[in-house]
N, C-alpha and C. Protein backbone atom coordinates (compact mmCIF):
# COMPACT_ATOMS: atom_id res chain seq x y z
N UNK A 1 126.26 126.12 40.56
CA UNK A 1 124.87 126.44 40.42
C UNK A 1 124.05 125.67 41.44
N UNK A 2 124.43 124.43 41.62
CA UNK A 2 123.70 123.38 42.59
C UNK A 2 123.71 124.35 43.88
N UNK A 3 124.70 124.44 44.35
CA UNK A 3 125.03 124.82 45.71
C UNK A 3 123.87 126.38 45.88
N UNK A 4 124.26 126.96 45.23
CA UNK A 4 123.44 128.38 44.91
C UNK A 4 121.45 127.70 45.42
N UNK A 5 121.05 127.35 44.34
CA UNK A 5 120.17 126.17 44.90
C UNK A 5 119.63 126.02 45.67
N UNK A 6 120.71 124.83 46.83
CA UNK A 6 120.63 124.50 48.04
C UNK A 6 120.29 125.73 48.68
N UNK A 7 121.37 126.46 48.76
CA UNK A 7 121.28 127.86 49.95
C UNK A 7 120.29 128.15 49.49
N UNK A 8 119.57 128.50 48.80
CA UNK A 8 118.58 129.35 48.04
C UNK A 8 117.36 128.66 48.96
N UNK A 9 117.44 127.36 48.92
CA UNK A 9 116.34 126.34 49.28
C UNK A 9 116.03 126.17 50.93
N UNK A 10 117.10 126.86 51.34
CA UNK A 10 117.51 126.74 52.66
C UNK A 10 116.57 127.82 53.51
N UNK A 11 117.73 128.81 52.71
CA UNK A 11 116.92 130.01 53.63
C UNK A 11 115.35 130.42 52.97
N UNK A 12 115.04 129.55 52.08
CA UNK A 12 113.25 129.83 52.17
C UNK A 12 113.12 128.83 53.01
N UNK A 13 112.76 127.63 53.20
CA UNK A 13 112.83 126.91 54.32
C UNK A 13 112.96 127.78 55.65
N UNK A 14 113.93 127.94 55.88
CA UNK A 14 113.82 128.78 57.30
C UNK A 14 113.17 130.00 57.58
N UNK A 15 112.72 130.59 56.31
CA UNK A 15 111.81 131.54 56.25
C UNK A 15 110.22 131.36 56.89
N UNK A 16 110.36 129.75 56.53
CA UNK A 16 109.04 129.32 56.55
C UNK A 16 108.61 129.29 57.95
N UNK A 17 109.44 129.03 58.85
CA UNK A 17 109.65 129.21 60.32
C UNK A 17 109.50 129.66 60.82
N UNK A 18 109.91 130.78 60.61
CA UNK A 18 110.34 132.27 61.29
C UNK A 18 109.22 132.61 62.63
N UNK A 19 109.55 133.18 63.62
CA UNK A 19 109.32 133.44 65.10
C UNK A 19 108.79 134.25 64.76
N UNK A 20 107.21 134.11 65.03
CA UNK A 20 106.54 135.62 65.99
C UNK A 20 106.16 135.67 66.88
N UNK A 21 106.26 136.43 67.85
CA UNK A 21 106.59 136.56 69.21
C UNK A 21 104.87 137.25 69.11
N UNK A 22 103.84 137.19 70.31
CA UNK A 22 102.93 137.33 70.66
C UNK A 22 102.83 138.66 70.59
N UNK A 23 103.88 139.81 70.90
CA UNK A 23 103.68 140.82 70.71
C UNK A 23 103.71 141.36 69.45
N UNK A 24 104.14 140.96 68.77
CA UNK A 24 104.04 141.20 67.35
C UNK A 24 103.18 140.67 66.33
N UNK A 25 102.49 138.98 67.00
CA UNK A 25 101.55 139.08 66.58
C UNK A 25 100.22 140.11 66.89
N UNK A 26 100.47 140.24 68.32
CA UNK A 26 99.02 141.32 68.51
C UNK A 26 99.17 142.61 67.35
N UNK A 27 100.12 143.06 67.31
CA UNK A 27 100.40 144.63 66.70
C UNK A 27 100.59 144.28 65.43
N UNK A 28 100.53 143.49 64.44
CA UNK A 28 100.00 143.58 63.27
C UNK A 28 98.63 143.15 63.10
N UNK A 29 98.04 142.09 63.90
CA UNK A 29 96.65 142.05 63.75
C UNK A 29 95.83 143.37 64.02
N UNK A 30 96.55 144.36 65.09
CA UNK A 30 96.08 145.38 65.80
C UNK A 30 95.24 146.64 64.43
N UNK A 31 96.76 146.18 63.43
CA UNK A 31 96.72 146.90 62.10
C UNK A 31 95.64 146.62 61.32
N UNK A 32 94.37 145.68 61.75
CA UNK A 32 93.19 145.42 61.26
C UNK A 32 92.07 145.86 61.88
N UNK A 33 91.60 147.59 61.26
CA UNK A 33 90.64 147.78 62.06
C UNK A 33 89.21 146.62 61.70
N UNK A 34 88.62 146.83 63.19
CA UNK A 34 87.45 145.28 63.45
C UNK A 34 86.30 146.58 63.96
N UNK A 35 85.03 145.74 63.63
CA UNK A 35 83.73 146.34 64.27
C UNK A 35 83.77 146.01 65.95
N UNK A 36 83.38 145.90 66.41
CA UNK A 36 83.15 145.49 68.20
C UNK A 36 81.75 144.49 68.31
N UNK A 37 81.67 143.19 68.83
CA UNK A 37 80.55 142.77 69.05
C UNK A 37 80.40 142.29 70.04
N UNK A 38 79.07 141.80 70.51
CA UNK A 38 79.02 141.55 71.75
C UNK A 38 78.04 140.29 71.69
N UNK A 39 78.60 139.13 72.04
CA UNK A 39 78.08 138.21 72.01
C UNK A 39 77.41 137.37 73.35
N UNK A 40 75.97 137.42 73.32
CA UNK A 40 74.72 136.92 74.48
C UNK A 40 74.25 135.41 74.34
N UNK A 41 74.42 135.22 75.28
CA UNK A 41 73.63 133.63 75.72
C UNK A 41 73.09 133.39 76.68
N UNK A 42 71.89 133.31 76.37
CA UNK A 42 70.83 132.90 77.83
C UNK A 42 71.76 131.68 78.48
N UNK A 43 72.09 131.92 79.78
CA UNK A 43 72.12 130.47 80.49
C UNK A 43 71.71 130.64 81.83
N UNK A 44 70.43 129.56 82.19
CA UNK A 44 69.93 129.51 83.30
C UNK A 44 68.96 131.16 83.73
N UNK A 45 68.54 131.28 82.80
CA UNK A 45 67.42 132.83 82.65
C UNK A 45 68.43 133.85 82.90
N UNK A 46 69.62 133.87 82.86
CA UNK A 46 70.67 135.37 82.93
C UNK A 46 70.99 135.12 81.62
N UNK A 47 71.63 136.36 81.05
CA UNK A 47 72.26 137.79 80.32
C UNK A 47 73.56 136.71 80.37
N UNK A 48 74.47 136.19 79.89
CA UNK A 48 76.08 136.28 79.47
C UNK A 48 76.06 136.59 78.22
N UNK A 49 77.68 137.69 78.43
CA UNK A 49 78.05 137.79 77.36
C UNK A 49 79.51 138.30 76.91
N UNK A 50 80.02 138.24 76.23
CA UNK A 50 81.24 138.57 75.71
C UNK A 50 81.72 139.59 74.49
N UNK A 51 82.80 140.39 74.90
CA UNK A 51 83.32 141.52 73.39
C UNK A 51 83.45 140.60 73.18
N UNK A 52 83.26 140.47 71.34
CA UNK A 52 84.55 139.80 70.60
C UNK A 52 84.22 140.72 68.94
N UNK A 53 85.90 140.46 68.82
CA UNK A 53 86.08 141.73 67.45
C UNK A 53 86.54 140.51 66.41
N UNK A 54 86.62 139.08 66.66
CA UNK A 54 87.10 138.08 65.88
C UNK A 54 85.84 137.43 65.75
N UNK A 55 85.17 138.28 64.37
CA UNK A 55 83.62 137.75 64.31
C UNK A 55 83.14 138.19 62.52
N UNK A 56 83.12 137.07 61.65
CA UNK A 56 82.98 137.88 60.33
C UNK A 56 81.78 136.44 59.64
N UNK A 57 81.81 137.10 58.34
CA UNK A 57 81.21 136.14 58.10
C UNK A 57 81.69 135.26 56.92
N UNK A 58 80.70 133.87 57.07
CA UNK A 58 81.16 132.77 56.69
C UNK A 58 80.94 132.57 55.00
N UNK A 59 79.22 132.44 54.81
CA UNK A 59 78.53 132.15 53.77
C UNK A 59 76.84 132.75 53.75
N UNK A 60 76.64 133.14 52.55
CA UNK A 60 75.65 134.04 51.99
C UNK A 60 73.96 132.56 52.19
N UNK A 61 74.80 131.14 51.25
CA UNK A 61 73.83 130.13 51.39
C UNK A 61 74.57 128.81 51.55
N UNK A 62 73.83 128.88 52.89
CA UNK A 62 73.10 129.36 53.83
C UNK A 62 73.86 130.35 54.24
N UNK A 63 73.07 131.61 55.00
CA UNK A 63 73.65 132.43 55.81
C UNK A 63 74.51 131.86 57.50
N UNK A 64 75.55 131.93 57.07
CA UNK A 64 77.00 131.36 58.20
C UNK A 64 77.65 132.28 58.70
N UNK A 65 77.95 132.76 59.94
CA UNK A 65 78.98 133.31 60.18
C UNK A 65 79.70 132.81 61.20
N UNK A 66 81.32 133.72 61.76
CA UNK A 66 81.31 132.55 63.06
C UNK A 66 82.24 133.28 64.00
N UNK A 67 82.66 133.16 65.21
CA UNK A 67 83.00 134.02 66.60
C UNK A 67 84.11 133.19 66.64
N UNK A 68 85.26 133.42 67.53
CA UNK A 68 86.54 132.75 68.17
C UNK A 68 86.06 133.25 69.24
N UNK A 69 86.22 132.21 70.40
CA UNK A 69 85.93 132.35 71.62
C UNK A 69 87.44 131.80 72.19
N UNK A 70 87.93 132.23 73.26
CA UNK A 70 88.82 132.10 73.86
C UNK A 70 88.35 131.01 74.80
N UNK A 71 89.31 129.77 74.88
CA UNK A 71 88.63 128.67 75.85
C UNK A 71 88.72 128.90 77.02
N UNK A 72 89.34 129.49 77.75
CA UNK A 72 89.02 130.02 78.88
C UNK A 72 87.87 131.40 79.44
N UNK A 73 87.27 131.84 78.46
CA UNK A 73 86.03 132.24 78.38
C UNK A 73 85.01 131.49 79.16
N UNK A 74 84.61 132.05 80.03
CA UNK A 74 82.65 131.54 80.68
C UNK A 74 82.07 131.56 79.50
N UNK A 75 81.68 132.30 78.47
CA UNK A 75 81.03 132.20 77.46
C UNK A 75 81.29 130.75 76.83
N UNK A 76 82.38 130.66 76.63
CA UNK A 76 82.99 129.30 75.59
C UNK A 76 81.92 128.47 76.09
N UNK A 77 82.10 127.74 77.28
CA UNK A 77 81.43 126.87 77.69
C UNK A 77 79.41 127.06 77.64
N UNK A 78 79.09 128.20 77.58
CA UNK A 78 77.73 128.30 77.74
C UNK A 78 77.56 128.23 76.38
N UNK A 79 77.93 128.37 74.73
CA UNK A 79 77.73 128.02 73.91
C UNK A 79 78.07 127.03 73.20
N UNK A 80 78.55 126.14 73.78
CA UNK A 80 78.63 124.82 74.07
C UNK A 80 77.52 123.98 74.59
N UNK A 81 76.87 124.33 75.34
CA UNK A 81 75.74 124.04 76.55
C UNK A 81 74.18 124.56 75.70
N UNK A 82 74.24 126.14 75.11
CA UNK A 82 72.85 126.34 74.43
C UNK A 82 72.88 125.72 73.19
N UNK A 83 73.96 125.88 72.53
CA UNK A 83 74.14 126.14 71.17
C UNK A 83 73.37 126.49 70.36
N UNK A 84 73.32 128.23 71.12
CA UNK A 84 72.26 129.22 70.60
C UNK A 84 72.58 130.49 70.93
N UNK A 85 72.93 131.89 70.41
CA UNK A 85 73.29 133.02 70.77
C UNK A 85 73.56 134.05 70.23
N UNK A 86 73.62 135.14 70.42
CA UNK A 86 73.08 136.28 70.07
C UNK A 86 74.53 137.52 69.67
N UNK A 87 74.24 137.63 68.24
CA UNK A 87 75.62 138.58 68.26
C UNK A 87 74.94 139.97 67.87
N UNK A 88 75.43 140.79 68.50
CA UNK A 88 75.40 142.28 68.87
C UNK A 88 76.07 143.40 68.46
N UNK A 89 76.05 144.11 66.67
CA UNK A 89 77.02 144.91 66.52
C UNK A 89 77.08 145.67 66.81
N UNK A 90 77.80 146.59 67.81
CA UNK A 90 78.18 147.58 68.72
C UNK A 90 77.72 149.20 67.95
N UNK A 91 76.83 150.26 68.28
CA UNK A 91 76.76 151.42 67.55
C UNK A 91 77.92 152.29 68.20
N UNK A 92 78.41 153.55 67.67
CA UNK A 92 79.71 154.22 68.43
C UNK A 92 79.24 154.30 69.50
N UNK A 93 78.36 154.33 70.05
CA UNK A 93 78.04 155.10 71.74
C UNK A 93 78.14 154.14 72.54
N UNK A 94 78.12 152.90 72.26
CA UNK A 94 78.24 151.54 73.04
C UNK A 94 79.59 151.13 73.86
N UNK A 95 80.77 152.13 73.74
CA UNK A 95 81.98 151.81 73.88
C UNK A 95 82.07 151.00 75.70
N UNK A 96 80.73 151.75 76.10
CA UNK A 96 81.10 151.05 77.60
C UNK A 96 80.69 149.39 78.06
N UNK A 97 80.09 150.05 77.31
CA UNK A 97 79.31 148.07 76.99
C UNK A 97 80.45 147.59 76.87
N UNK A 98 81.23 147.66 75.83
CA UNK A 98 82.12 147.02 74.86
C UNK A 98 83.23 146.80 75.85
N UNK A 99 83.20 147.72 76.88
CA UNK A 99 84.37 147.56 78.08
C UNK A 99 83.87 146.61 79.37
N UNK A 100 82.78 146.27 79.10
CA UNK A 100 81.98 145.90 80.57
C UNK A 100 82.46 144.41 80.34
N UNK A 101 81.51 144.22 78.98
CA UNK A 101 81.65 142.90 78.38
C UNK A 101 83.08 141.83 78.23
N UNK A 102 84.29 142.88 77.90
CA UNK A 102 85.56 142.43 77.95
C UNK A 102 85.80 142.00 79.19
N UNK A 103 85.24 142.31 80.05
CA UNK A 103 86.46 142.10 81.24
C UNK A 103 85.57 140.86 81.53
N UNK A 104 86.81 139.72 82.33
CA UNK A 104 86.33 139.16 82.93
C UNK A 104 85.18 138.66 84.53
N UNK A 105 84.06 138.40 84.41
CA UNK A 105 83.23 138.76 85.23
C UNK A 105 83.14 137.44 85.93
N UNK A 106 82.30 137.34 87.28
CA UNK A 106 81.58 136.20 87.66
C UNK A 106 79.86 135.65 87.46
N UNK A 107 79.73 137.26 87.24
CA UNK A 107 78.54 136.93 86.23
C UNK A 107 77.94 138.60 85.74
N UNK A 108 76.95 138.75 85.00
CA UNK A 108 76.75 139.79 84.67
C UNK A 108 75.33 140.74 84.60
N UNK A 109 75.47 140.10 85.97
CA UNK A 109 73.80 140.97 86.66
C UNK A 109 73.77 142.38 86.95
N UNK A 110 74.99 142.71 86.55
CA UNK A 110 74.98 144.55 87.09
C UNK A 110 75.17 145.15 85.44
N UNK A 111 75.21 144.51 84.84
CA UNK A 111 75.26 145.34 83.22
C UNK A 111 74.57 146.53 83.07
N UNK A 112 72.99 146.30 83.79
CA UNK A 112 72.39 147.49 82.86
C UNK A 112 72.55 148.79 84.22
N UNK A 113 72.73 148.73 85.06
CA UNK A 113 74.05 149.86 86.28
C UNK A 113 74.91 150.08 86.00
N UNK A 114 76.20 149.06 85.79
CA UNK A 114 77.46 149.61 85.09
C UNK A 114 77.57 150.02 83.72
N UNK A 115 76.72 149.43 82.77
CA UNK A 115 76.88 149.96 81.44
C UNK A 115 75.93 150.46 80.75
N UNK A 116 74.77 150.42 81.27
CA UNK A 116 73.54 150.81 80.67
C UNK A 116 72.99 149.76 79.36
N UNK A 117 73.50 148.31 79.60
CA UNK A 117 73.22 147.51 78.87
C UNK A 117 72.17 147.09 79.05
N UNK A 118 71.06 146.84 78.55
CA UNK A 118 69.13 146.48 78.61
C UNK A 118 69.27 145.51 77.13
N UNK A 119 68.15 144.52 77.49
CA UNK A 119 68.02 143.44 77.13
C UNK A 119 66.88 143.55 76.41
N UNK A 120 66.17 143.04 75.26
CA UNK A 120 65.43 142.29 75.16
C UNK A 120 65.57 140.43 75.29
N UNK A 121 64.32 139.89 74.99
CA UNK A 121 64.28 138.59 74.43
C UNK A 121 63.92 138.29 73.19
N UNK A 122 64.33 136.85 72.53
CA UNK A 122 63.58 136.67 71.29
C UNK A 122 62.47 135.21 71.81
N UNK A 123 61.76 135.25 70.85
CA UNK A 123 61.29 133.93 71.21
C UNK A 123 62.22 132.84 71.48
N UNK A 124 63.04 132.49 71.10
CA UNK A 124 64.04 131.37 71.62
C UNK A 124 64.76 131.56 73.08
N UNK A 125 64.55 132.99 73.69
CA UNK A 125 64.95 133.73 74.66
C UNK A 125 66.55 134.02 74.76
N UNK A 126 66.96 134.12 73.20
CA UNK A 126 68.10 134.69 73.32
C UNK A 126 68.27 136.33 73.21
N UNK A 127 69.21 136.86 74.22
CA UNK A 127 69.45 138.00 74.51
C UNK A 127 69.57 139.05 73.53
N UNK A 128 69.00 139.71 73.15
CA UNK A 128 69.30 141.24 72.20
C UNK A 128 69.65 142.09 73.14
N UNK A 129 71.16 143.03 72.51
CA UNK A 129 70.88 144.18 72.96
C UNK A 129 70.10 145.25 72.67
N UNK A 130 69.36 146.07 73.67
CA UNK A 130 68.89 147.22 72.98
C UNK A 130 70.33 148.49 72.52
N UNK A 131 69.68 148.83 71.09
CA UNK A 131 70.58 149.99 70.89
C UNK A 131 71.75 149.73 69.66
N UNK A 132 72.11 148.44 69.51
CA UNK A 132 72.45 147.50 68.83
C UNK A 132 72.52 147.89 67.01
N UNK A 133 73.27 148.24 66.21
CA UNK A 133 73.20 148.73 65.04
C UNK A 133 72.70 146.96 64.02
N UNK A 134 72.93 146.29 65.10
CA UNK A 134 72.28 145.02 64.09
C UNK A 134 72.24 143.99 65.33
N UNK A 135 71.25 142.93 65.10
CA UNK A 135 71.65 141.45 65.66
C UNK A 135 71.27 140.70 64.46
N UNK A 136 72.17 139.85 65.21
CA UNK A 136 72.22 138.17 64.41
C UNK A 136 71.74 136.94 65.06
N UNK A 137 70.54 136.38 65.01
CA UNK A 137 69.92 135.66 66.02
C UNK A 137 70.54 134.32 65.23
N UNK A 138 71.64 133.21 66.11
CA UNK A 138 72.67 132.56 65.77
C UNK A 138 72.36 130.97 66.52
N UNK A 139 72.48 129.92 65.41
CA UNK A 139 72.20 128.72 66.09
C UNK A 139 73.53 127.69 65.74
N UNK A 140 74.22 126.91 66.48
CA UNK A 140 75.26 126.65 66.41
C UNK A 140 75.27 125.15 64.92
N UNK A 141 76.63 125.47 64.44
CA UNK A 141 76.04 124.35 63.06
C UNK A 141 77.57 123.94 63.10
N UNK A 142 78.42 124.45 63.88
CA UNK A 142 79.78 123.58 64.35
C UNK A 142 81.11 124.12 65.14
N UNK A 143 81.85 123.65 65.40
CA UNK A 143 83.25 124.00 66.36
C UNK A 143 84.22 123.31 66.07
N UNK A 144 85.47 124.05 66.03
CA UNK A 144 86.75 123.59 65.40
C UNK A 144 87.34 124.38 66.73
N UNK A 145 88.23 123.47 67.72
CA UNK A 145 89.27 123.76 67.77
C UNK A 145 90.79 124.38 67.20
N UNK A 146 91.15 125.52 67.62
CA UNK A 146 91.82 126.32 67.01
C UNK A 146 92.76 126.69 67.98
N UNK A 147 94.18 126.38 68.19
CA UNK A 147 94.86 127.30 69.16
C UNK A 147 94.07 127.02 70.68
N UNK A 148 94.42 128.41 70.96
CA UNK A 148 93.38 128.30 72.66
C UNK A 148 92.35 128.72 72.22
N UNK A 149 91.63 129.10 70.99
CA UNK A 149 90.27 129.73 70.92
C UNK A 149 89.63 128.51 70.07
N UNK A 150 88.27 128.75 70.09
CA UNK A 150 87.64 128.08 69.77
C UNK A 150 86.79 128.30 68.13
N UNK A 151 86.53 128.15 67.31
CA UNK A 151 85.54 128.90 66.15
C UNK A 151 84.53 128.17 66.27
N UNK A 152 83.27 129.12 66.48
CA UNK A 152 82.05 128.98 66.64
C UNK A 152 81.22 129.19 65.01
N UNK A 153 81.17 127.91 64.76
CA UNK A 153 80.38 128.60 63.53
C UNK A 153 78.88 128.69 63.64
N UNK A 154 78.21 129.33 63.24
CA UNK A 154 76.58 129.17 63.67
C UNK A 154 75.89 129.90 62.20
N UNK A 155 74.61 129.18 62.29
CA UNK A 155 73.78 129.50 61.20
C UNK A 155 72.96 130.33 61.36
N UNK A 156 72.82 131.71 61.05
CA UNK A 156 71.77 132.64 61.19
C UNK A 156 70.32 132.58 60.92
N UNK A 157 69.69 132.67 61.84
CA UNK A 157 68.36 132.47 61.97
C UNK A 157 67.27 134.06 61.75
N UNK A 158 67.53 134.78 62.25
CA UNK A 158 67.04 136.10 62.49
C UNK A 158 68.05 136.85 62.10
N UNK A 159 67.69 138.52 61.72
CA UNK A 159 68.29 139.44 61.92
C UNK A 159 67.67 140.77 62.02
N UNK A 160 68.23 141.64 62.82
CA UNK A 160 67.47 142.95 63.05
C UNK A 160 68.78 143.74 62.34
N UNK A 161 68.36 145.28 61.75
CA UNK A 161 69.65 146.02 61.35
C UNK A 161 68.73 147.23 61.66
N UNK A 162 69.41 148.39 62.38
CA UNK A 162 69.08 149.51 62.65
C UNK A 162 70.23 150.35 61.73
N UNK A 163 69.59 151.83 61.88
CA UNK A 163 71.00 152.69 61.55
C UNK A 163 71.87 153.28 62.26
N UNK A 164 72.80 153.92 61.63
CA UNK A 164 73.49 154.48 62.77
C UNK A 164 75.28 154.13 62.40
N UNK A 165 76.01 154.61 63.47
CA UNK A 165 77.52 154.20 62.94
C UNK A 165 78.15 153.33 63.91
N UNK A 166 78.77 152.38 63.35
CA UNK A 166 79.54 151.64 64.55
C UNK A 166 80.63 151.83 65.03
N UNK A 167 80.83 151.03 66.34
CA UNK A 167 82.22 151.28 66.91
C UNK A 167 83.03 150.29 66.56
N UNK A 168 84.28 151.02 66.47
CA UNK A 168 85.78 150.28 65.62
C UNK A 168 86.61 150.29 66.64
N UNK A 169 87.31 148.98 66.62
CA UNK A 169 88.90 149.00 67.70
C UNK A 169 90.26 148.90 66.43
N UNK A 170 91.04 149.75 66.54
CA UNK A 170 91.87 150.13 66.13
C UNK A 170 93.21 150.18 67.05
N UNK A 171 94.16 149.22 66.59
CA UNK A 171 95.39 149.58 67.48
C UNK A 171 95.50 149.51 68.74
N UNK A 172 94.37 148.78 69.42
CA UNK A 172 94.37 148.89 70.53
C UNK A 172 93.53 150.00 71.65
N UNK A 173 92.50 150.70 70.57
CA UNK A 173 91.69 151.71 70.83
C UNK A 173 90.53 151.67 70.71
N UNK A 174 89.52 152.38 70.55
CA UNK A 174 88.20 152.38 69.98
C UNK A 174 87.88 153.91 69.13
N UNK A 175 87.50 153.40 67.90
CA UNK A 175 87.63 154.58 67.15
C UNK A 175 86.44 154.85 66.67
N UNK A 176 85.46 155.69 65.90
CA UNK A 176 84.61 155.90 65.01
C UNK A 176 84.76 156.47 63.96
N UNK A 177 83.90 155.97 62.94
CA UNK A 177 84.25 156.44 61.30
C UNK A 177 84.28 158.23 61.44
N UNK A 178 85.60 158.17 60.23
CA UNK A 178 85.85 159.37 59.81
C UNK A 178 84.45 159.85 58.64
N UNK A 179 85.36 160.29 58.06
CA UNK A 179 84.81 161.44 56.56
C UNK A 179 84.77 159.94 56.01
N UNK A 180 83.62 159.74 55.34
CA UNK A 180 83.03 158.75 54.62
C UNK A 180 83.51 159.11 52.95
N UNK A 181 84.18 157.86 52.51
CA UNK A 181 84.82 157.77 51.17
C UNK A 181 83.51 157.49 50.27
N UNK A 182 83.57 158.19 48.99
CA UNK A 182 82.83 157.64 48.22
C UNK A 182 82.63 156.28 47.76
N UNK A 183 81.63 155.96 47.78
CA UNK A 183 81.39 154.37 47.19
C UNK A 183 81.78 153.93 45.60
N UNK A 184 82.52 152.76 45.36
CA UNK A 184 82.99 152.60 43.89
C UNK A 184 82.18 151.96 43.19
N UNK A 185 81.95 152.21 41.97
CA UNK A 185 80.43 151.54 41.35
C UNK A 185 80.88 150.43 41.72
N UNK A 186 79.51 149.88 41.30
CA UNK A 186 79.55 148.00 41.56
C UNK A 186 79.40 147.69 39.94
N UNK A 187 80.09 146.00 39.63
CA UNK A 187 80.57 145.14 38.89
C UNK A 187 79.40 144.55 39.04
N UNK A 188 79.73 143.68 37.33
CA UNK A 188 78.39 142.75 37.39
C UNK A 188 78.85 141.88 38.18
N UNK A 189 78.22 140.78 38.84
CA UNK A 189 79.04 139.78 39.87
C UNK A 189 79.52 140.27 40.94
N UNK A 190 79.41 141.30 41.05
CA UNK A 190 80.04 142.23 42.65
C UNK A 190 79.26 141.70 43.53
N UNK A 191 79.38 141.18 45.07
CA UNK A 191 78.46 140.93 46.55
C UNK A 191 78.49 142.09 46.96
C-alpha cells in the first residue's frame, strides 16, 4: 500500500511541473476570447499608444483595473514616466487601429493617415480616442513585475461609455459578436 502511495505521490509531483512550451501556451490562452484595447499616454505633447487585450478589471471600491505591458514596450516605459493613461475599448470598426497600435513603431505621428485614429484631450491631457465604445481615464496606484510583462494597476478617474459593439480577438483573429444570447435573470447579490 505504502509503495502505491509513493508512486501515487510522485507522479502528482511531476504533474506539478509539467512543460508548456510557448506555443501552447499562446493557443490555449488564444481559447479566451478578449475585447481589444488601446492604451494612450501623453508623452512630451504626442499620442503613444499600445493594443493590449490583457486588460480587465480589478475592483468596484475603489474603481481598479489593470493592463500587462510587455517590458520591452515604448509604452512600458512612458507609464512609468506619466503615471497617467488612457484605455480605449475598441468598437468593431476599429480593427485598423487595433493593427496600427500593435505593431511596433518609432513613434506614432502618422496614426490619424494610417488608421484614421483622432484624438481628443482630457483636462489632464490624456489621450481619448475618438470613436471609442468606452474610455477609462486611468491614474497609476501600482506595478508588479511579472514575467517579461509588467501589471499596471491604475485607479480610474473618469469614464466615457458610448454604444455600439466591440471588437473581439479570437484565436488569433478579430471577430465581432454573433446572435446575441439572452440575458439570465439576475440573483440577489449578483454584480
Amino acid at each position: 500500500m505504502r509503495g502505491s502511495a509513493e508512486n501515487s505521490a510522485k507522479h502528482q509531483g511531476s504533474s506539478l511541473h509539467m512543460t508548456v512550451t510557448p506555443t501552447e501556451f499562446r493557443s490555449a490562452l488564444g481559447s479566451f476570447a478578449t475585447g481589444v484595447t488601446v492604451i494612450t499616454v501623453d508623452y512630451e505633447g504626442e499620442v503613444h499608444g499600445m493594443t493590449a487585450n490583457a486588460f480587465s478589471s480589478v475592483s468596484l471600491d475603489p474603481p481598479l483595473v489593470l493592463v500587462c505591458v510587455d517590458h520591452r514596450a515604448r509604452t512600458h516605459a512612458h507609464l512609468h514616466s506619466r503615471k497617467r493613461f488612457g484605455v480605449n475599448v475598441l468598437a468593431e470598426d476599429q480593427q485598423i487601429i487595433s493593427e496600427y497600435y500593435a505593431r511596433p513603431a518609432q513613434d506614432h505621428r502618422h496614426a490619424e493617415r494610417e488608421a484614421g485614429a483622432h484624438f481628443d484631450r482630457t483636462a489632464h491631457g490624456t489621450p481619448v480616442l475618438n470613436g471609442a465604445l468606452a474610455y477609462l481615464e486611468c491614474r497609476l496606484h501600482s506595478a508588479q513585475d511579472a514575467g517579461d510583462h509588467t501589471i499596471f494597476i491604475a485607479e480610474v478617474e473618469q469614464v466615457v461609455v458610448r454604444g455600439g459593439d466591440p471588437l473581439l480577438y479570437y484565436r488569433g483573429g478579430y471577430r465581432n459578436i454573433g446572435v446575441s444570447q439572452p440575458k439570465p435573470p439576475e440573483y440577489p447579490g449578483q454584480a
